[in-house]
N, C-alpha and C. Protein backbone atom coordinates (compact mmCIF):
# COMPACT_ATOMS: atom_id res chain seq x y z
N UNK A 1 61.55 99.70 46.15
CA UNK A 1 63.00 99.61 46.28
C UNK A 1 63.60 100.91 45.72
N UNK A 2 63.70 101.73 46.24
CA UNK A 2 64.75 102.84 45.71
C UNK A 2 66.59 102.37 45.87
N UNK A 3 66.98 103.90 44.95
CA UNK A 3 68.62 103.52 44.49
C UNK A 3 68.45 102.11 43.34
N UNK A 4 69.84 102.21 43.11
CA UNK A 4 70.61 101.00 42.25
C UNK A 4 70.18 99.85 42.62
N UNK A 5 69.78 99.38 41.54
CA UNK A 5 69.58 97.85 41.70
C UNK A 5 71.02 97.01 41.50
N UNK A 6 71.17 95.68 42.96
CA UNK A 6 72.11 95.19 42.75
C UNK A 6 72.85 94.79 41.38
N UNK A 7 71.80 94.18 40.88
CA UNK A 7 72.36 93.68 39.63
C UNK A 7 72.83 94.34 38.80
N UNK A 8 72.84 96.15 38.47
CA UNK A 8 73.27 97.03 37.67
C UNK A 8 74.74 97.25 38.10
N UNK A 9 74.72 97.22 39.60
CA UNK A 9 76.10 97.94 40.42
C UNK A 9 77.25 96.57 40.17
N UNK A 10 76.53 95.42 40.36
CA UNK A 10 77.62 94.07 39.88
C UNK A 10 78.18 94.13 38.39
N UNK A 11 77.47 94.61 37.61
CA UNK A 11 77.62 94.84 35.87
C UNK A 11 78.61 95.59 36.08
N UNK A 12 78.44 96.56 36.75
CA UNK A 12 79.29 97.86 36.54
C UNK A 12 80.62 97.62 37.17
N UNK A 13 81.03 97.09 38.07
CA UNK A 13 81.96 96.34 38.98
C UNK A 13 82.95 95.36 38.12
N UNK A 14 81.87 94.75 37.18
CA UNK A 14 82.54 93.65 36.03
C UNK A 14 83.07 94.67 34.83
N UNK A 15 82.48 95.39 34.44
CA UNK A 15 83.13 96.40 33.41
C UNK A 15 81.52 96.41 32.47
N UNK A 16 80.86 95.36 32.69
CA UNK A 16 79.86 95.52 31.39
C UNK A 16 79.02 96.76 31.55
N UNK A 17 78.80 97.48 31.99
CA UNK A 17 78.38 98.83 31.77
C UNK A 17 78.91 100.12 31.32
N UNK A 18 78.87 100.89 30.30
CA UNK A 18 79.04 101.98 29.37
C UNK A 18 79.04 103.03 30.07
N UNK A 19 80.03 103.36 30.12
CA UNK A 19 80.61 104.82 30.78
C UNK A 19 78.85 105.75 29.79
N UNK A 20 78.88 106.93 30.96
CA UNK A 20 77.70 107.66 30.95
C UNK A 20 76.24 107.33 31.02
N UNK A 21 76.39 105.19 31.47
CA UNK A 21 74.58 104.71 31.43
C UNK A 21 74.08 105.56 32.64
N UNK A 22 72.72 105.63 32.47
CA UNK A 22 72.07 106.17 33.41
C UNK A 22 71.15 104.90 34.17
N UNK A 23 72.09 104.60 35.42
CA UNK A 23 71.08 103.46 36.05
C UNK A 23 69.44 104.09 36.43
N UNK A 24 68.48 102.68 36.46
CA UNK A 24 67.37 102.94 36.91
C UNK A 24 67.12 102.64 37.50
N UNK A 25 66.46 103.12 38.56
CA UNK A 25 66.12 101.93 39.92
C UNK A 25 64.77 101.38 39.82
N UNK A 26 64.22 101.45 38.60
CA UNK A 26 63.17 100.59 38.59
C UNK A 26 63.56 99.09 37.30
N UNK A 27 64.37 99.65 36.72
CA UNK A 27 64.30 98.21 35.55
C UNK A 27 66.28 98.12 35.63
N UNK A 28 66.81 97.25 36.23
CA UNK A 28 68.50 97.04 35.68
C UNK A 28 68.44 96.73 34.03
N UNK A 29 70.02 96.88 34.13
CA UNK A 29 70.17 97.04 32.56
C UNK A 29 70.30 95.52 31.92
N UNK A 30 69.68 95.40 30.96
CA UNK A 30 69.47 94.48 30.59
C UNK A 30 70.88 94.25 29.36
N UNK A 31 71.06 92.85 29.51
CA UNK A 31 72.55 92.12 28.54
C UNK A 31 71.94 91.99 26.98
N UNK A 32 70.87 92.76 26.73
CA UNK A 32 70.39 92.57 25.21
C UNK A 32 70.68 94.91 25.15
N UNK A 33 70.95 94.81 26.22
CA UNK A 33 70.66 96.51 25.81
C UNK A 33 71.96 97.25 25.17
N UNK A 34 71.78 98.30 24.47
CA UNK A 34 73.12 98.83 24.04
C UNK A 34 73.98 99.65 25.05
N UNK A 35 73.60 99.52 25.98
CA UNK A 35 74.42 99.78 27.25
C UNK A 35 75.15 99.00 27.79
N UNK A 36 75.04 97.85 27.48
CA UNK A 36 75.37 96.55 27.97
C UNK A 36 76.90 96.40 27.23
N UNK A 37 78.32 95.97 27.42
CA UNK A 37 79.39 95.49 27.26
C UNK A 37 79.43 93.91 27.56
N UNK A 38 79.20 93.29 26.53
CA UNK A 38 79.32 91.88 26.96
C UNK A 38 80.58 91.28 26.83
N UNK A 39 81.44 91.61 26.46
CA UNK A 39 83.38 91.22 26.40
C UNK A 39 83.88 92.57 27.09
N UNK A 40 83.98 92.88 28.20
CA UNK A 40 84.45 94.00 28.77
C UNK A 40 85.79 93.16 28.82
N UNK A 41 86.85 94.50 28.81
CA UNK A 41 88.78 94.59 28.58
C UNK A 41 88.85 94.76 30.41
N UNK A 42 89.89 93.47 30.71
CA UNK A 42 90.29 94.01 32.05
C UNK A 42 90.56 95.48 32.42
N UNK A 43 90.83 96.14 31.80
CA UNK A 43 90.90 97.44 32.33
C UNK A 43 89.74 98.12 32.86
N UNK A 44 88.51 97.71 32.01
CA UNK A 44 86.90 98.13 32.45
C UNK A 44 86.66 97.60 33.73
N UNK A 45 87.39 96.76 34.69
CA UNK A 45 86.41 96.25 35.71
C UNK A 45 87.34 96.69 36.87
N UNK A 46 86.81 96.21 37.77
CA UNK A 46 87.22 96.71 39.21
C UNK A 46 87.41 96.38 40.04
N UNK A 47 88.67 96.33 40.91
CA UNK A 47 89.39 95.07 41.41
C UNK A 47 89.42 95.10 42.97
N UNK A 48 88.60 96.07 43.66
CA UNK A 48 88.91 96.70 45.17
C UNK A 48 87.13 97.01 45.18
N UNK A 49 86.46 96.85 45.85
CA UNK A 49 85.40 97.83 46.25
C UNK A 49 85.09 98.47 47.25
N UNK A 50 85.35 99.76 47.20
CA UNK A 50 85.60 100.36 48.45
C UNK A 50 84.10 100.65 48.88
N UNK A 51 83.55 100.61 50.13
CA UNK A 51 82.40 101.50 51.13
C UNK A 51 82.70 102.47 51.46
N UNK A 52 82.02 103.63 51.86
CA UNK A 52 82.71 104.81 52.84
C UNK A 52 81.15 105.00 53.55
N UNK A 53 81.53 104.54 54.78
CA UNK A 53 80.06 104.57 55.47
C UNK A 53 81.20 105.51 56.59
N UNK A 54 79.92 106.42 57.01
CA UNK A 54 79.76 107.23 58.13
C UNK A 54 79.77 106.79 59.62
N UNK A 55 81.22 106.51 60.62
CA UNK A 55 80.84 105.99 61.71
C UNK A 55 79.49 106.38 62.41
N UNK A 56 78.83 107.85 62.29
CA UNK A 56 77.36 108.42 63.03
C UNK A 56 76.72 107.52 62.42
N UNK A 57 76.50 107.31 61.53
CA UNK A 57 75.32 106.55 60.95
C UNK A 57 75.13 104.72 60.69
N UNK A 58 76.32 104.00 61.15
CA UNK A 58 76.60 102.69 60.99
C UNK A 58 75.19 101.92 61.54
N UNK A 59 74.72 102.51 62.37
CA UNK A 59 73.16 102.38 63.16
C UNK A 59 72.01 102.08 62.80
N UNK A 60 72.61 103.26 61.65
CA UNK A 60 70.58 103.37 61.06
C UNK A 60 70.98 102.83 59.43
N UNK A 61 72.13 102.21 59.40
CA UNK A 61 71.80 101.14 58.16
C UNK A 61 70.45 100.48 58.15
N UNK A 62 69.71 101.17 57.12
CA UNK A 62 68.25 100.10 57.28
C UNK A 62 68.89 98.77 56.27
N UNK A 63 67.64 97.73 56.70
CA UNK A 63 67.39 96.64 55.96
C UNK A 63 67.70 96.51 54.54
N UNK A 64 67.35 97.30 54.01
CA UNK A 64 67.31 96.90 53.00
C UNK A 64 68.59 97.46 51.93
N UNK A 65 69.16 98.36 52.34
CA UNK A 65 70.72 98.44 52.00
C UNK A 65 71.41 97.85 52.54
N UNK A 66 71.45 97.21 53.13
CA UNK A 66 72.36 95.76 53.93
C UNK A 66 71.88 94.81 53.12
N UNK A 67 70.30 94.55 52.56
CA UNK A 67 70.94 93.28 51.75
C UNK A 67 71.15 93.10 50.33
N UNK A 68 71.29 95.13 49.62
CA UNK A 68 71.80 95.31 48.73
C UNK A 68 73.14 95.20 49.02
N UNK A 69 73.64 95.58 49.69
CA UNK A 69 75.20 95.57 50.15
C UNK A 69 75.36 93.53 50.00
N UNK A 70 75.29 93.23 50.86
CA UNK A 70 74.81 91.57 50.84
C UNK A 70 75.13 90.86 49.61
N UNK A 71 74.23 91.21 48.99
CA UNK A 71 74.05 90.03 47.54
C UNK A 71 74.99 91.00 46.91
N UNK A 72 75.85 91.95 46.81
CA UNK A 72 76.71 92.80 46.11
C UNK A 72 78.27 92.20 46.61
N UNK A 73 78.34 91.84 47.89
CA UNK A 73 79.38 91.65 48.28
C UNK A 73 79.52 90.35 48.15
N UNK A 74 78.35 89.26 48.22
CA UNK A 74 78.42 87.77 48.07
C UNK A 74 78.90 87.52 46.34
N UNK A 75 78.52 88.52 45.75
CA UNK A 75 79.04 87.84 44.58
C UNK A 75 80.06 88.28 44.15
N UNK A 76 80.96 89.36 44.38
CA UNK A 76 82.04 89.66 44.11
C UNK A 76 83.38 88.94 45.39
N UNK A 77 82.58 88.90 46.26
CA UNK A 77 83.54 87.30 46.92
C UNK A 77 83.64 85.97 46.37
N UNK A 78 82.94 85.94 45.53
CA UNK A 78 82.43 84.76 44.97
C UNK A 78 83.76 84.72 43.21
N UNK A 79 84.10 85.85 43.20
CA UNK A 79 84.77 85.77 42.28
C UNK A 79 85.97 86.72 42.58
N UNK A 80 86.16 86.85 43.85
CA UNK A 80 87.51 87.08 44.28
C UNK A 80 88.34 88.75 44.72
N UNK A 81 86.66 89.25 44.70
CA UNK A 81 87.01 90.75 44.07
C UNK A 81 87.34 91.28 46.09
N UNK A 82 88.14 91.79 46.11
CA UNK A 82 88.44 92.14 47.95
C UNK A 82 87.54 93.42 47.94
N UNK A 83 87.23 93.40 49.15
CA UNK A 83 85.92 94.74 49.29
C UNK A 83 86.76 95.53 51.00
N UNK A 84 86.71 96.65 51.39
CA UNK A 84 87.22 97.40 52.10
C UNK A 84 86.12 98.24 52.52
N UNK A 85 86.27 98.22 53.58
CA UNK A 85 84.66 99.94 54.27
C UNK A 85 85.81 100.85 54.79
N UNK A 86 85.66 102.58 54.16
CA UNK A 86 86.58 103.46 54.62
C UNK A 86 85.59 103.89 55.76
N UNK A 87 85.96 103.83 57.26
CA UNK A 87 84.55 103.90 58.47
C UNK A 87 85.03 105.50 58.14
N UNK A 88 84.35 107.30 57.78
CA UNK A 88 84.67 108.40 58.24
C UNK A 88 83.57 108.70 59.92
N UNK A 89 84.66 110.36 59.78
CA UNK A 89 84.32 110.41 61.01
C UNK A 89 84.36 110.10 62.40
N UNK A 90 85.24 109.60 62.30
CA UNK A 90 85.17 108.29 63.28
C UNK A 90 85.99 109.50 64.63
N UNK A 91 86.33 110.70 65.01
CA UNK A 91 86.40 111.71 66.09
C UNK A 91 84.94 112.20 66.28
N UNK A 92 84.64 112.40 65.84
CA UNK A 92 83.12 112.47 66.14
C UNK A 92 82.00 111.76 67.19
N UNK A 93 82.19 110.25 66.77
CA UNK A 93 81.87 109.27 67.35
C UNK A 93 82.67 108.81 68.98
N UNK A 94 83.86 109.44 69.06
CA UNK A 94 84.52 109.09 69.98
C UNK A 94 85.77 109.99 70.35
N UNK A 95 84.85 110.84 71.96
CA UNK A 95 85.58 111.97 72.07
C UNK A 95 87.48 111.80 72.74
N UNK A 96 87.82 110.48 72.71
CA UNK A 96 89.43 110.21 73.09
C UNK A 96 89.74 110.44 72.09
N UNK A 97 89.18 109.84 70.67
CA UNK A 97 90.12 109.79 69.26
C UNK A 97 89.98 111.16 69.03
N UNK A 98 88.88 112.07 69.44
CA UNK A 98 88.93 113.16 69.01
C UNK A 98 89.57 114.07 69.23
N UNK A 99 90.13 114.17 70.64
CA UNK A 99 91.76 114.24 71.14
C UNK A 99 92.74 114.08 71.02
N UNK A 100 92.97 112.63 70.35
CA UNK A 100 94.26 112.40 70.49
C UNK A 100 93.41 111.10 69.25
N UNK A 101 94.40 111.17 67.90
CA UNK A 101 93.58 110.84 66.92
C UNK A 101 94.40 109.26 66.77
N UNK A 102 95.91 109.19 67.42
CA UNK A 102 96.95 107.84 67.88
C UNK A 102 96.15 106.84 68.58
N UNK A 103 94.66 107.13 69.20
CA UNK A 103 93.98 106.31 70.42
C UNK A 103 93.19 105.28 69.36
N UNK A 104 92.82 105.61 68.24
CA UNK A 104 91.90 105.34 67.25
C UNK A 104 91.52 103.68 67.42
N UNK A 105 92.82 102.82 67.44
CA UNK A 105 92.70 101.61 67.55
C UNK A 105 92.71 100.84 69.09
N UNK A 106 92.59 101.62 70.01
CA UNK A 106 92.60 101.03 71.34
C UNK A 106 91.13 102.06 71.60
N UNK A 107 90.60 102.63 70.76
CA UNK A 107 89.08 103.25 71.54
C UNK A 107 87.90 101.70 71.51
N UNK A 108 87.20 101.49 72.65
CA UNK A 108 86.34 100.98 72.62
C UNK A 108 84.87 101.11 71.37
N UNK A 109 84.31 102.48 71.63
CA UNK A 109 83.55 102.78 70.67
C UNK A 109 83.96 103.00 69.01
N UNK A 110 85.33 102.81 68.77
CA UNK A 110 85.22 102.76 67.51
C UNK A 110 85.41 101.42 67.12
N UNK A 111 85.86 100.51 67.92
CA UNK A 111 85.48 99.08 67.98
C UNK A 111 84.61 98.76 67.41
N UNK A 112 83.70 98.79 69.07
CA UNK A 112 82.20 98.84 68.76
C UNK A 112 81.65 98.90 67.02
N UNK A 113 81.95 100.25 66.52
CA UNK A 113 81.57 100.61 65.26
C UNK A 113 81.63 100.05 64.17
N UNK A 114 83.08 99.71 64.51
CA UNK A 114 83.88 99.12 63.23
C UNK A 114 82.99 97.74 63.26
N UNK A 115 82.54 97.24 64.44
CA UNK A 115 81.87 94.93 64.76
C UNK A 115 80.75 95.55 64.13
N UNK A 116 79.98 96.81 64.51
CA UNK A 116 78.65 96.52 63.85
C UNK A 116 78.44 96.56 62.34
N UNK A 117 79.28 97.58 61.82
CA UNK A 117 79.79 97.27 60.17
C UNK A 117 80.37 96.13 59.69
N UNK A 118 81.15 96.17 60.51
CA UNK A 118 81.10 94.51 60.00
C UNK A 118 79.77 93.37 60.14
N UNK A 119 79.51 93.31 61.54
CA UNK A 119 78.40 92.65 61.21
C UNK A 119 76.96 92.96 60.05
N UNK A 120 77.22 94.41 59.91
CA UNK A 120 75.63 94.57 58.93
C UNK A 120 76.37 94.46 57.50
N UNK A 121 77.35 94.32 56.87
CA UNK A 121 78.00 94.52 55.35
C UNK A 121 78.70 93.32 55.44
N UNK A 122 79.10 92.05 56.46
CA UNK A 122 79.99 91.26 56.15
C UNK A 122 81.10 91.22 55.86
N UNK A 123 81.43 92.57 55.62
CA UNK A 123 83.60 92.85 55.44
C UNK A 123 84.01 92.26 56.96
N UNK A 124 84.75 91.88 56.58
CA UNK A 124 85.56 91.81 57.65
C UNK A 124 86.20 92.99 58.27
N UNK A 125 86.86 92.51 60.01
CA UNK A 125 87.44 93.54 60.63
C UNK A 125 88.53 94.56 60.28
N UNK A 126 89.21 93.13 59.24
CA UNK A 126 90.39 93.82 59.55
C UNK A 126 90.55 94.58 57.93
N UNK A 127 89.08 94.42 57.49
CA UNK A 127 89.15 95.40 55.98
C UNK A 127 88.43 96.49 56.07
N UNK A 128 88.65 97.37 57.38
CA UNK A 128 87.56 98.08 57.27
C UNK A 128 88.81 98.83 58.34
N UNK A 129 88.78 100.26 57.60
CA UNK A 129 89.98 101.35 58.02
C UNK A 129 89.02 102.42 58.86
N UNK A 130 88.81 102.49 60.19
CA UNK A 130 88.64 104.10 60.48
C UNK A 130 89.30 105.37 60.00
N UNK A 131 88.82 106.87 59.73
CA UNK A 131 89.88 107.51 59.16
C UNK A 131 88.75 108.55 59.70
N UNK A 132 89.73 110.06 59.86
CA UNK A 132 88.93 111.14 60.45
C UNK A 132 88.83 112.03 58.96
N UNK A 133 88.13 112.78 58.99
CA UNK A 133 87.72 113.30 57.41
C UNK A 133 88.58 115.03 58.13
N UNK A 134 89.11 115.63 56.81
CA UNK A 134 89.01 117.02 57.14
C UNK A 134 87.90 117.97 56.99
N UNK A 135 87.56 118.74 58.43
CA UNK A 135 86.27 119.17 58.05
C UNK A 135 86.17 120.62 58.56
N UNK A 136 87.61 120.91 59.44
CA UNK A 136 87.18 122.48 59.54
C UNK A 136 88.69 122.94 59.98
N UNK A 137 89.64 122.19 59.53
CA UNK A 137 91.08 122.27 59.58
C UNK A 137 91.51 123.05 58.37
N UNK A 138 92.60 123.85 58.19
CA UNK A 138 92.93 124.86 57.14
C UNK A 138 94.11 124.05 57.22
N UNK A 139 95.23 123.64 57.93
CA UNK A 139 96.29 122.70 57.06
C UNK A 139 96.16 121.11 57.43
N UNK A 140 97.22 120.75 56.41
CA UNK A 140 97.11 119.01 56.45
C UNK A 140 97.55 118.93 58.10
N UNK A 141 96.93 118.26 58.71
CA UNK A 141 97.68 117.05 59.70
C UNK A 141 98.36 115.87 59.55
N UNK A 142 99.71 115.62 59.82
CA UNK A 142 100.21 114.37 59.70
C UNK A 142 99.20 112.76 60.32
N UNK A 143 98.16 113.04 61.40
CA UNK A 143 97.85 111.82 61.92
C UNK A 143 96.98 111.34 61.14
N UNK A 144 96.32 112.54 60.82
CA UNK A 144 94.83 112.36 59.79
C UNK A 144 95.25 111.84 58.32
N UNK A 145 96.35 112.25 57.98
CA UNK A 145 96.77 112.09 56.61
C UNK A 145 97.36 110.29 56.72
N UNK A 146 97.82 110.04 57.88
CA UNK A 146 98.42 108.52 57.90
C UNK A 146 97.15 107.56 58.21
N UNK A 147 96.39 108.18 58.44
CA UNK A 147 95.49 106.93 58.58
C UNK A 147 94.83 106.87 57.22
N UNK A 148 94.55 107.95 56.38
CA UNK A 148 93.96 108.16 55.21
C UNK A 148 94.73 107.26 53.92
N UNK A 149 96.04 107.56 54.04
CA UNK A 149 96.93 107.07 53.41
C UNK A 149 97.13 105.00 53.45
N UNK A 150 97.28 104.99 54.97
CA UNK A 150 97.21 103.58 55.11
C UNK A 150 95.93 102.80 54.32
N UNK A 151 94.85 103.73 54.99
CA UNK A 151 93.83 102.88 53.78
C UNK A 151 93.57 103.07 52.44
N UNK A 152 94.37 103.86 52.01
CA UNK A 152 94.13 103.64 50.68
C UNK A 152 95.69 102.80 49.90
N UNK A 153 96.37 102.61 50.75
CA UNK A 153 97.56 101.36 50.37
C UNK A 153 97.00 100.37 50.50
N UNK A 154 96.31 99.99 51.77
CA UNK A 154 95.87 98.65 51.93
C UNK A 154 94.95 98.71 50.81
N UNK A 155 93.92 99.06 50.09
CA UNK A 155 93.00 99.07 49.07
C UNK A 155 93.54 98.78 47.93
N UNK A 156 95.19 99.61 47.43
CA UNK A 156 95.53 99.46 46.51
C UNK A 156 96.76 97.97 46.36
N UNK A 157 97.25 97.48 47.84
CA UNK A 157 97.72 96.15 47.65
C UNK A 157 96.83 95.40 47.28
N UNK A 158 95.88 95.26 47.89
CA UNK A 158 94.36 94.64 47.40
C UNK A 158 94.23 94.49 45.95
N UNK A 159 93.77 95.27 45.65
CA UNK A 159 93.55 95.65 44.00
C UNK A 159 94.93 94.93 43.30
N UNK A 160 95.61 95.49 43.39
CA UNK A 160 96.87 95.01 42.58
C UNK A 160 97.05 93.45 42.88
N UNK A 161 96.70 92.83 44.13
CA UNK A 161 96.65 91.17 43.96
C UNK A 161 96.12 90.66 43.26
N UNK A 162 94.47 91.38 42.94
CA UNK A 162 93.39 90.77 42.86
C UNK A 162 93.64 91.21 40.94
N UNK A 163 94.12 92.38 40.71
CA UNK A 163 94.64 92.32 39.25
C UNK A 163 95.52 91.59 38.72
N UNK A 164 96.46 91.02 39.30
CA UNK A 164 97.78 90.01 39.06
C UNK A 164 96.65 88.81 38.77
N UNK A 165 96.01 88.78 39.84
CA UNK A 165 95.33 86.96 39.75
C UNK A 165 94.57 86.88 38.69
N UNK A 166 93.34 88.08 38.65
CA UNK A 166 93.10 88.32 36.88
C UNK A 166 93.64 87.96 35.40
N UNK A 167 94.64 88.69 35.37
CA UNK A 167 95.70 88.84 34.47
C UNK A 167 96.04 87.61 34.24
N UNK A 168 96.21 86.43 35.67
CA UNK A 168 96.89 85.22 34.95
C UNK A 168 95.88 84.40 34.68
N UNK A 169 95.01 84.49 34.77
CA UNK A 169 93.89 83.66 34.34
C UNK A 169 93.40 83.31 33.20
């Protein structure tokens, strides 16, 4: 199993992990370790979890980061936490949007993209923002910047619900 073990990235999500631990991907951190925060302060935890998967690559999600993603996302649904996939790239993948960047939500193939992320991570459709990355542009664009922007409002209404509901608990 290479990368993060689920169970370190859920700790860390909750707040119980210590700014500067060094995860291992062979042993998670254990709740007896001095890395460990066992009364983490709402402020330590994290109320949005964002993805940023690569529309080119939504494909070759192998197995087995899908069902790290999986048991990562089942349990922070499980306790209310909203999760979001930022899809980049997504002109790349689809030479209308790459034209004309307004087509984004009536392109077929970024459809396409967006169902199979959803289907391999379980977010839902409508939490999962296409957005074109800047990658060889010298000034801002207004279209690129509104789609960038929208998803990171929708992320941060998110968050801020999901901190209110916290808070009153």
């Amino acid at each position: 199993m290479c990368g993060s073990q689920p169970e370190d990235i859920i700790k860390a999500i909750y707040g119980h992990v210590k700014n500067d631990y060094k995860f291992d991907p062979e042993e998670p951190l254990s709740d007896k370790s001095e890395d460990y925060i066992s009364d983490p302060l709402l402020s330590d935890q994290a109320f949005c979890l964002v993805y940023v998967v690569d529309a080119n690559l939504v494909q070759f999600l192998d197995e087995n980061l899908t069902d790290k993603l999986r048991i990562i996302r089942t349990r922070c649904s499980e306790n209310g936490i909203p999760q979001v996939i930022v899809m980049t790239k997504v002109d790349l993948v689809c030479p209308l949007v790459s034209k004309d960047l307004r087509k984004i939500y009536t392109s077929k193939k970024i459809r396409e993209k967006m169902q199979m992320c959803s289907d391999k991570t379980g977010v839902p459709m409508n939490h999962i923002f296409p957005v074109k990355n800047y990658s060889e542009e010298i000034y801002t664009d207004d279209e690129v910047d509104v789609l960038i922007l929208k998803a990171f409002d929708q992320m941060v209404n998110l968050a801020n619900d999901r901190l209110r509901d916290a808070a009153s608990n």
